[in-house]
C-alpha atoms as a PDB file:
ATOM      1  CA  UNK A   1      -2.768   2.429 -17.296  1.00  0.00           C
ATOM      2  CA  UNK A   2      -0.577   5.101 -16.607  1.00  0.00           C
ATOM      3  CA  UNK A   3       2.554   3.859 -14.483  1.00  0.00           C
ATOM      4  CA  UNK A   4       5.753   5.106 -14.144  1.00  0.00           C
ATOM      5  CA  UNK A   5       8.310   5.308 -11.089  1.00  0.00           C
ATOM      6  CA  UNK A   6      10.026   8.496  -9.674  1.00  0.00           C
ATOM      7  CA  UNK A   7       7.740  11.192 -11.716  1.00  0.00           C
ATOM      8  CA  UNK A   8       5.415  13.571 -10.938  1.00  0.00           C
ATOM      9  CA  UNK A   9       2.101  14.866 -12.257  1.00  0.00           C
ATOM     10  CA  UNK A  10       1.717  18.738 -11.786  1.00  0.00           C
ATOM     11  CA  UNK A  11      -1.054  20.752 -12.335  1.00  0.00           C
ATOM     12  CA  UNK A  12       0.137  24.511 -12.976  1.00  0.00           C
ATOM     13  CA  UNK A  13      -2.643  26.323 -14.871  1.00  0.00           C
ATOM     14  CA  UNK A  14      -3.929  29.352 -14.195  1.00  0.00           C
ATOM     15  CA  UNK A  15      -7.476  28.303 -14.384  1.00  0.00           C
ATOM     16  CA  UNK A  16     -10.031  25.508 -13.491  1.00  0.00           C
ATOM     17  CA  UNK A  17      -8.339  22.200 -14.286  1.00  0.00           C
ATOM     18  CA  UNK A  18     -10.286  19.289 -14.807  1.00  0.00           C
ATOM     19  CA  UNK A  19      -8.541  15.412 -13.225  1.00  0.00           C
ATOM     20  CA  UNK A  20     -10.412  12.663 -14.363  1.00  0.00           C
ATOM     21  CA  UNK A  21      -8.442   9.040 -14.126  1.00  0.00           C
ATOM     22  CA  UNK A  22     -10.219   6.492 -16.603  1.00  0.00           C
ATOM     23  CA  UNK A  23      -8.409   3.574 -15.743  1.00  0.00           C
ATOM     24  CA  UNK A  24      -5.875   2.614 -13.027  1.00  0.00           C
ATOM     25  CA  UNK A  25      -3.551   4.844 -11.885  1.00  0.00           C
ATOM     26  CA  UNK A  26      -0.145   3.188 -10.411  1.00  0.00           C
ATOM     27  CA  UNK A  27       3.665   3.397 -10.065  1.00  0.00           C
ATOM     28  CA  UNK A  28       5.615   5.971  -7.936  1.00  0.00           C
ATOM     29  CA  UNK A  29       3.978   8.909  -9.194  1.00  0.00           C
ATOM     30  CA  UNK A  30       3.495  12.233  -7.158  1.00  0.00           C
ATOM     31  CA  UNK A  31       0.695  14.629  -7.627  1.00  0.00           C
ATOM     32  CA  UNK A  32       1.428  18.077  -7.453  1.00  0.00           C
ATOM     33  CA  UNK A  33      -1.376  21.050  -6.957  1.00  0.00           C
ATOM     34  CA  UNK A  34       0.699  24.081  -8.606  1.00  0.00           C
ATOM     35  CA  UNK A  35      -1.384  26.483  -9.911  1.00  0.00           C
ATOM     36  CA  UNK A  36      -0.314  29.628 -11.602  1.00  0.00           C
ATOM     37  CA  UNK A  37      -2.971  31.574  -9.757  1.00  0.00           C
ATOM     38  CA  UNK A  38      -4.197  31.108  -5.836  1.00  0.00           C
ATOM     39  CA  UNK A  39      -8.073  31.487  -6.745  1.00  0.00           C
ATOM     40  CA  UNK A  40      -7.436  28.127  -9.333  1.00  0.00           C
ATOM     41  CA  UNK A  41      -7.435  24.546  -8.916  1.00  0.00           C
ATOM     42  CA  UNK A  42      -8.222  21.102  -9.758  1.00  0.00           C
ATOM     43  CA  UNK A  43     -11.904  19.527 -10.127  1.00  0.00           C
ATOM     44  CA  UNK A  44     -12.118  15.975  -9.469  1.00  0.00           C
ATOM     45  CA  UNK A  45     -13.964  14.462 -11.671  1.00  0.00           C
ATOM     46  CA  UNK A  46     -13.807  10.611 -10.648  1.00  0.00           C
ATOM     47  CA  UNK A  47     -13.086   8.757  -7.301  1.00  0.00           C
ATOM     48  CA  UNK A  48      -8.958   8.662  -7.689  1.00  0.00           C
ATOM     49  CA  UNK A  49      -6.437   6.761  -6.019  1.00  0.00           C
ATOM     50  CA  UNK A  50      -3.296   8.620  -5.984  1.00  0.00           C
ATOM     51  CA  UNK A  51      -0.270   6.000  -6.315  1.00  0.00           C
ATOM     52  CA  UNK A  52       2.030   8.530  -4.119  1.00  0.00           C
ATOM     53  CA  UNK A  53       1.875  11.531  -2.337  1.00  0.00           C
ATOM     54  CA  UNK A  54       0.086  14.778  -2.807  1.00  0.00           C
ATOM     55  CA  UNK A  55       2.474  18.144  -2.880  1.00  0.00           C
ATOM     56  CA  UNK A  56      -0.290  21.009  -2.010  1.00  0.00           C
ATOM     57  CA  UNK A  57       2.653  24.373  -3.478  1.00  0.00           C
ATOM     58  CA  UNK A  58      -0.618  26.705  -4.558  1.00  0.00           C
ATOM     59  CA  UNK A  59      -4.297  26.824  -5.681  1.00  0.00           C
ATOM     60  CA  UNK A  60      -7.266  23.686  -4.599  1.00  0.00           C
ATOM     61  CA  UNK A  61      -8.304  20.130  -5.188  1.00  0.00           C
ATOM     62  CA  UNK A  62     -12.261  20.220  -5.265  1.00  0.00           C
ATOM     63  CA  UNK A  63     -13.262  16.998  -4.349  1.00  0.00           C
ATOM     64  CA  UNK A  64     -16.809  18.211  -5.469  1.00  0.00           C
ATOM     65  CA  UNK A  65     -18.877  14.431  -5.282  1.00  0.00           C
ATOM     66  CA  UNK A  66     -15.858  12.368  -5.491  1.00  0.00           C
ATOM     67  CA  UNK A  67     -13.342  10.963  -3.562  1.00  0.00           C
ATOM     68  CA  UNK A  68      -9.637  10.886  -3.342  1.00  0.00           C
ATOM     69  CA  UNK A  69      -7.164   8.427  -1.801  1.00  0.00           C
ATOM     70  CA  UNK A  70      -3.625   9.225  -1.295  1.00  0.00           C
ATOM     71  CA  UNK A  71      -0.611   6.865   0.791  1.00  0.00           C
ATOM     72  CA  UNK A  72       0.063   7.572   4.039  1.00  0.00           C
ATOM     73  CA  UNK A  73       3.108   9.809   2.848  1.00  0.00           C
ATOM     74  CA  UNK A  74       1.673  12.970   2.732  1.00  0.00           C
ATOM     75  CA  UNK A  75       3.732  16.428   1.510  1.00  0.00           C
ATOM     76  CA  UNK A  76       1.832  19.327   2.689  1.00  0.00           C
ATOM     77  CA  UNK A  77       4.099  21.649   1.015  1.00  0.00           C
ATOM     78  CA  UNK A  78       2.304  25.194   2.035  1.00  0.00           C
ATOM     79  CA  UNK A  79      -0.792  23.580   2.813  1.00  0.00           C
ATOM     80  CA  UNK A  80      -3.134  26.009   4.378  1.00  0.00           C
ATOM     81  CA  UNK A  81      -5.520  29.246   2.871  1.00  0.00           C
ATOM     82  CA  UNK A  82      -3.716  29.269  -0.103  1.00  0.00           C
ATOM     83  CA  UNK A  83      -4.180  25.442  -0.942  1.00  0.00           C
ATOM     84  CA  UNK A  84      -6.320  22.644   0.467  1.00  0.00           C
ATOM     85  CA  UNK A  85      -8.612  20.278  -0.607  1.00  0.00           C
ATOM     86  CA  UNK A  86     -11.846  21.395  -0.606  1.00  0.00           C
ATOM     87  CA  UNK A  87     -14.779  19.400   0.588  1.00  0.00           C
ATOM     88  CA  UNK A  88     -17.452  21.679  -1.406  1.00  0.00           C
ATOM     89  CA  UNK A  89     -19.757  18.347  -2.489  1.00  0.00           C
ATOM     90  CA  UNK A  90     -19.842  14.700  -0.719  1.00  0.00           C
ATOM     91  CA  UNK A  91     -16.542  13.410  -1.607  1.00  0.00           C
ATOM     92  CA  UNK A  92     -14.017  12.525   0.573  1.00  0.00           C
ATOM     93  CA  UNK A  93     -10.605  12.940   1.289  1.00  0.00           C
ATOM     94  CA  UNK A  94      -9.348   9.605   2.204  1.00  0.00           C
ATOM     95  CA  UNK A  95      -5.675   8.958   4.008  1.00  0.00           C
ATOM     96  CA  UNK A  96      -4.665   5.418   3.485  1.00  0.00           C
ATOM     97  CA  UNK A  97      -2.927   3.478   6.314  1.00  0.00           C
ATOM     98  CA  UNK A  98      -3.196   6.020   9.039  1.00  0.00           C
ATOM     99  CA  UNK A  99      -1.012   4.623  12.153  1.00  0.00           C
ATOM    100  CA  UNK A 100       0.388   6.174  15.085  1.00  0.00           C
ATOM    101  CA  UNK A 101       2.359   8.370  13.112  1.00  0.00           C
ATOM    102  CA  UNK A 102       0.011  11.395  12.726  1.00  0.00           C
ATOM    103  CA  UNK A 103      -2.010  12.615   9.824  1.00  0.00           C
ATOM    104  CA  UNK A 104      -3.059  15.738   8.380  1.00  0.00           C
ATOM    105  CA  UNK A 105      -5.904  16.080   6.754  1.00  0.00           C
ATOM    106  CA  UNK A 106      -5.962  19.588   4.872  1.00  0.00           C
ATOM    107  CA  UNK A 107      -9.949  20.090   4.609  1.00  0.00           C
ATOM    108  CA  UNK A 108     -11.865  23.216   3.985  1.00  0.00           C
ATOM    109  CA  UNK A 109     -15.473  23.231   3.005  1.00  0.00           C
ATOM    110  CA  UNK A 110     -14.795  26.634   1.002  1.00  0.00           C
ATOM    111  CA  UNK A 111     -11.329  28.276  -0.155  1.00  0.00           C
ATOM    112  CA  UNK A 112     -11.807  30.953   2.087  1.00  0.00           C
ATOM    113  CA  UNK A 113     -12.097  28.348   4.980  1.00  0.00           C
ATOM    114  CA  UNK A 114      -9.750  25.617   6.373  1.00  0.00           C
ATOM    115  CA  UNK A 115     -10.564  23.287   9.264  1.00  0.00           C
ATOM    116  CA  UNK A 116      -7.851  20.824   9.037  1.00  0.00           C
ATOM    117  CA  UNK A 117      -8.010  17.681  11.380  1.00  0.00           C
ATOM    118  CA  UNK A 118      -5.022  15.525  12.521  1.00  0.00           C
ATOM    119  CA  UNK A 119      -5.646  11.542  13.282  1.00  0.00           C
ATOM    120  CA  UNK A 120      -3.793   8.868  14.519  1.00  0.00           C
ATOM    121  CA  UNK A 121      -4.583   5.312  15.888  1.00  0.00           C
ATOM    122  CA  UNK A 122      -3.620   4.606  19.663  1.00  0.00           C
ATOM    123  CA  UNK A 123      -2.151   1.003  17.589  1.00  0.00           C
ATOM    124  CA  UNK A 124      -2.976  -0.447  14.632  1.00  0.00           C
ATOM    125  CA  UNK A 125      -3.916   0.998  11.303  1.00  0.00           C
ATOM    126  CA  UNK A 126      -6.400   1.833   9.123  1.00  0.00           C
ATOM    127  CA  UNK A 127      -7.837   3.780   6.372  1.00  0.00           C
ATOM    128  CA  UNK A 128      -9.750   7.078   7.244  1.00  0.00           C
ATOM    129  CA  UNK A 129     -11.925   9.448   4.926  1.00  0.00           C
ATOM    130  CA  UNK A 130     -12.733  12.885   6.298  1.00  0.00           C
ATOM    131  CA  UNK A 131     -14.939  15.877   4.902  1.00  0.00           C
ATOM    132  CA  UNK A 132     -15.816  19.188   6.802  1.00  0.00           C
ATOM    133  CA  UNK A 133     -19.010  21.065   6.209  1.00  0.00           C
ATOM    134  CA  UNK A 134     -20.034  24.778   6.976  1.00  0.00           C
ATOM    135  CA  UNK A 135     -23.183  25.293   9.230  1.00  0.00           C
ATOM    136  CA  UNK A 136     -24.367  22.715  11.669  1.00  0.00           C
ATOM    137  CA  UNK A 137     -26.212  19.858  10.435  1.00  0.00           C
ATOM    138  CA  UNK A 138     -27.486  17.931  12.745  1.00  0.00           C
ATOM    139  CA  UNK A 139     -28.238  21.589  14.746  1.00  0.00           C
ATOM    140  CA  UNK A 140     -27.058  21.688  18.197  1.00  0.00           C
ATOM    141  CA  UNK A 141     -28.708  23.290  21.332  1.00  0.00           C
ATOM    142  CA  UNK A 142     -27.464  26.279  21.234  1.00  0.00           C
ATOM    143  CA  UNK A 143     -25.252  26.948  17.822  1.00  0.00           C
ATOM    144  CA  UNK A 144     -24.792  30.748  18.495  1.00  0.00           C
ATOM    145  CA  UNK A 145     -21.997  29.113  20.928  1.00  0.00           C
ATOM    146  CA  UNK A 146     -20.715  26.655  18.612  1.00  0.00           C
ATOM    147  CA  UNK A 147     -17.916  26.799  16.069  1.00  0.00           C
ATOM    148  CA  UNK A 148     -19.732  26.519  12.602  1.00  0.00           C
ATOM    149  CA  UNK A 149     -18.338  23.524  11.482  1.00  0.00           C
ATOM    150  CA  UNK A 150     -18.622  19.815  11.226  1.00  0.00           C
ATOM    151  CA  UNK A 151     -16.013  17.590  10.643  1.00  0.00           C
ATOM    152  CA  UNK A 152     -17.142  14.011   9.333  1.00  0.00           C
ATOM    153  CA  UNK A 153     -15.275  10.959  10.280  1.00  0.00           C
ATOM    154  CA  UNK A 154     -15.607   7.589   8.653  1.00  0.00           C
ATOM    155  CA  UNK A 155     -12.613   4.687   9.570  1.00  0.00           C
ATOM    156  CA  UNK A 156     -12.512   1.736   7.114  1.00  0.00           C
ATOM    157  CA  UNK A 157     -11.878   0.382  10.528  1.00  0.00           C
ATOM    158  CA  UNK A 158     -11.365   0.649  14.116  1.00  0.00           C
ATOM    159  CA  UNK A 159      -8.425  -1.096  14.985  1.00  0.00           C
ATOM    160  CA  UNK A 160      -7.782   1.187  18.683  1.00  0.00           C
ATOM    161  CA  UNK A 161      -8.643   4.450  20.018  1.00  0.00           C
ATOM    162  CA  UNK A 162      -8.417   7.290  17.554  1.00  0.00           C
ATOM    163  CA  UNK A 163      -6.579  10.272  18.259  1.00  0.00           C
ATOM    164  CA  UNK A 164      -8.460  13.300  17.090  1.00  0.00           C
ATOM    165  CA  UNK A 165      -7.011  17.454  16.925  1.00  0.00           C
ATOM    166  CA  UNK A 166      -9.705  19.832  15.588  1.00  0.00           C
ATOM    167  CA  UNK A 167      -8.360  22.939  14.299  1.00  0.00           C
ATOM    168  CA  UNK A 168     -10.580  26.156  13.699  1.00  0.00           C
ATOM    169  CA  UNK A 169      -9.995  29.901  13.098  1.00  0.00           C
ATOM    170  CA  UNK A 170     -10.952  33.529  14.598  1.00  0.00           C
ATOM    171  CA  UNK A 171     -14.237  33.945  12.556  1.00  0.00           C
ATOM    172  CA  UNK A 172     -15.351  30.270  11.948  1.00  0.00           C
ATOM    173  CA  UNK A 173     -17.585  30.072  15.152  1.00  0.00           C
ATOM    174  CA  UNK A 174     -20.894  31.930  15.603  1.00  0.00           C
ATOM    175  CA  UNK A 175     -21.389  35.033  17.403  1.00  0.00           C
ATOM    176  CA  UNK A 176     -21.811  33.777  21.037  1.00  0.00           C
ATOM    177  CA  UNK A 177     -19.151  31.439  20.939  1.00  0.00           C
ATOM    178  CA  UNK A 178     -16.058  32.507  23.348  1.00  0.00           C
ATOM    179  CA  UNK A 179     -13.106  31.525  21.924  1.00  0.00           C
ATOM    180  CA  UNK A 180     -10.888  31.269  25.573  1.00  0.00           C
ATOM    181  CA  UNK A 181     -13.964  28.915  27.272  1.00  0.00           C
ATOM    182  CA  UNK A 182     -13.426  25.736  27.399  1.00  0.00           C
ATOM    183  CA  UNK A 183     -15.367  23.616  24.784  1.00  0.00           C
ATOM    184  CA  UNK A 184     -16.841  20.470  24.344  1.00  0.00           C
ATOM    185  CA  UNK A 185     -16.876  17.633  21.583  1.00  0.00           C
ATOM    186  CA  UNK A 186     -19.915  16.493  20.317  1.00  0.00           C
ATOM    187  CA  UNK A 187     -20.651  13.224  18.209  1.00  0.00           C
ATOM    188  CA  UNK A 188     -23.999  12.634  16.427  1.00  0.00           C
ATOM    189  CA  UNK A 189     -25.389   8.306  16.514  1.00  0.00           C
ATOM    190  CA  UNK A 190     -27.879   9.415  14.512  1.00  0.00           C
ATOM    191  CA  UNK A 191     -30.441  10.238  16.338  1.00  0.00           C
ATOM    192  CA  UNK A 192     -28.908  13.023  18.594  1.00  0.00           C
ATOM    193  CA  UNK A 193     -25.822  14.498  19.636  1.00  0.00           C
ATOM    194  CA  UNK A 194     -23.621  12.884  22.429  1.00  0.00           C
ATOM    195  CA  UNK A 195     -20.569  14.584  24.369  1.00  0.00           C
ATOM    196  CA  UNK A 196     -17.484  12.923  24.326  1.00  0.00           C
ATOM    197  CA  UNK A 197     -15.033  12.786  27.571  1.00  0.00           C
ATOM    198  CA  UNK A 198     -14.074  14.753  29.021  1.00  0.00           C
ATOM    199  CA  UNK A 199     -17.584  15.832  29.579  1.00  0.00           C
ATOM    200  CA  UNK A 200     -16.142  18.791  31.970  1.00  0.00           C
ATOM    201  CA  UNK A 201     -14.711  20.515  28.933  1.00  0.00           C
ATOM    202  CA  UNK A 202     -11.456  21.056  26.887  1.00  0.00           C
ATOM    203  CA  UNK A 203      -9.350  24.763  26.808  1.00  0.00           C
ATOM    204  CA  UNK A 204      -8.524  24.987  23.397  1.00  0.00           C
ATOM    205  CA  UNK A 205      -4.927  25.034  22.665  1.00  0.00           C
ATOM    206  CA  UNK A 206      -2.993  27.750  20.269  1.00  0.00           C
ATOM    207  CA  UNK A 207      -4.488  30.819  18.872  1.00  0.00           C
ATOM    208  CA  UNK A 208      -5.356  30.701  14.598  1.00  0.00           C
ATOM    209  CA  UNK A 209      -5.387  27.989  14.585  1.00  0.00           C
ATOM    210  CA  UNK A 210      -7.184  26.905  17.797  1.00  0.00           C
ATOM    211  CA  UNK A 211      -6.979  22.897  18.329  1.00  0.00           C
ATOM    212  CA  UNK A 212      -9.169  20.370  20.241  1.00  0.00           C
ATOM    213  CA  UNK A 213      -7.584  17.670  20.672  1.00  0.00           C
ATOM    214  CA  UNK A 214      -9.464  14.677  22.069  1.00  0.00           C
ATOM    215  CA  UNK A 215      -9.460  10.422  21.741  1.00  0.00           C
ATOM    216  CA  UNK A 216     -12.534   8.697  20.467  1.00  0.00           C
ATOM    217  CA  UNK A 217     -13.599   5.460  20.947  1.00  0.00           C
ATOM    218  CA  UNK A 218     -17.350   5.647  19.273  1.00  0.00           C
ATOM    219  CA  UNK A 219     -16.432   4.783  15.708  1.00  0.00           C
ATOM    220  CA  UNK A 220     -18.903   2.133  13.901  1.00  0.00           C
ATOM    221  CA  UNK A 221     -16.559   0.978  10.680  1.00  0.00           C
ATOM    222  CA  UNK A 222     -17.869   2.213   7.556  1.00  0.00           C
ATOM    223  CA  UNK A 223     -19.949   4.708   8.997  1.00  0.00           C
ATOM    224  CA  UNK A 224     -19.701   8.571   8.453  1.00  0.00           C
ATOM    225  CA  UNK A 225     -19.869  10.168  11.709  1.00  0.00           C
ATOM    226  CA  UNK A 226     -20.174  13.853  12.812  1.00  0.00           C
ATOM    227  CA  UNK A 227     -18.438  15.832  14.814  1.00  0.00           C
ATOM    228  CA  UNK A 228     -18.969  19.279  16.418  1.00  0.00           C
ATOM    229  CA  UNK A 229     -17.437  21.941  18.502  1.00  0.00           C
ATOM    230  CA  UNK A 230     -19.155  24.268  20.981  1.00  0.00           C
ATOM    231  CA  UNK A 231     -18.794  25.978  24.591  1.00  0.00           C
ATOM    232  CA  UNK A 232     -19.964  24.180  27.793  1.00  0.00           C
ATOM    233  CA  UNK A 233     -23.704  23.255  27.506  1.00  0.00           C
ATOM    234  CA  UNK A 234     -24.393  24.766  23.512  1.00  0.00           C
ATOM    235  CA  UNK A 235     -24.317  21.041  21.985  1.00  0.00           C
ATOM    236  CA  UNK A 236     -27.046  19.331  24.186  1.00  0.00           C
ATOM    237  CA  UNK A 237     -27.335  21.368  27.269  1.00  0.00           C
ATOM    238  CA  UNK A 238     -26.679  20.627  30.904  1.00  0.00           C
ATOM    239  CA  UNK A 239     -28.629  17.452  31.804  1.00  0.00           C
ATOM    240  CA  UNK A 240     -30.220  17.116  35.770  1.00  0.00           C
ATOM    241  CA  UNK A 241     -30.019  14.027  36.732  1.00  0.00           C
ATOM    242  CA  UNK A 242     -33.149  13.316  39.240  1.00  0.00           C
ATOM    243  CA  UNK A 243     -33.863   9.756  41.240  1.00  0.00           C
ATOM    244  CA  UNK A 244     -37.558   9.441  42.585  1.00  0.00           C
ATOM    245  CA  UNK A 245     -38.874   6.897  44.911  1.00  0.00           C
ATOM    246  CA  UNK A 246     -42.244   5.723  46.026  1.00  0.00           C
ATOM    247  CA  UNK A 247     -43.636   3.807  48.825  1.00  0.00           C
ATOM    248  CA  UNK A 248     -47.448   2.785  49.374  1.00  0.00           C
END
């Protein structure tokens, strides 16, 4: 076991590093991404548990298929373009104890692209794992007026309504996507994609990045759930309601 109390582990090549804990992983020990050069980083190699927090000064975590956990105490340092972690496989970035205090999660499918999210419970707390992936998968409608993301979701457990700010960039959405219309939140069950309230739309706030931010109440525990962004009507289209009647 390696445990120790007020340290720090640092990785500060200045190429590929490989982190691969065999064994538990404890004490007051911060991990620090601090590569040499701003194209490196650090491959995870193993599901991890980080003791501490996570300093993000330069270069990437690749999560590739495995997961890492870190405390609620969170140092983003410079987080951002230069250094994220990157969601490039199936693992997950996992924040543990998320409360009403908020959370960033620094997620980028590639290191040329970061769609951070920021979470918090309404009350309560719990543990939440979040990836984002390029494209749109489940498709939408229309994804020429979506942004080409989706952020994925998954709460250990749902102790209250979960605060939710997307945040995307000039460039991420496709090319029929207006960036001042108003947008709407979509969440896949599934089996299709569902708009979340308000149903009327959201104006984005900010400009690079531009943030959504909207409560959700859908979460199953356990589950991975998708989320996507798009203009009025590109997710599932505007629905026409129509009531018939018959009489002999």
């Amino acid at each position: 076991p390696l445990a120790a109390q007020n340290c720090a582990l640092e990785f500060n090549g200045a190429a590929q590093q490989d982190f691969n804990v065999a064994g538990s992983f404890t004490g007051k020990i911060k991990t620090v991404i601090n590569n040499s050069s701003s194209t490196a980083g650090v491959n995870v190699l193993t599901n991890i548990i980080l003791p501490d927090s996570l300093v993000f000064k330069i270069g990437y975590l690749f999560l590739n298929s495995s997961d890492v956990s870190i405390s609620l105490l969170i140092q983003p340092g410079t987080t951002g373009f230069g250094s994220h972690a990157v969601t490039n496989g199936t693992g997950l970035f996992i924040i543990k104890n998320v409360a009403a205090t908020p959370a960033l999660f620094p997620v980028g499918r590639l290191v040329t692209q970061f769609n951070p999210v920021v979470l918090y419970w309404q009350s309560g707390s719990a543990d939440i794992a979040v990836k984002v992936d390029s494209g749109l998968a489940p498709t939408v409608l229309f994804p020429g007026n979506a942004v080409n993301r989706v952020w994925r979701i998954k709460p250990a457990n749902v102790p209250s309504a979960l605060y939710t700010i997307f945040n995307y960039y000039a460039g991420d959405a496709n090319a029929g996507f207006n960036y001042a219309d108003s947008v709407q939140v979509g969440f896949h069950d599934g089996k299709t994609w569902n708009i979340l309230p308000p149903v009327a739309g959201t104006t984005p706030g900010g400009v690079n990045p531009y943030s959504v931010p909207i409560p959700i109440s859908i979460f199953t525990p356990g589950n991975l759930h998708p989320f996507a962004i798009g203009n009025l009507h590109a997710i599932v289209g505007l629905h026409h309601t129509i009531s018939l009647s018959a009489i002999k």
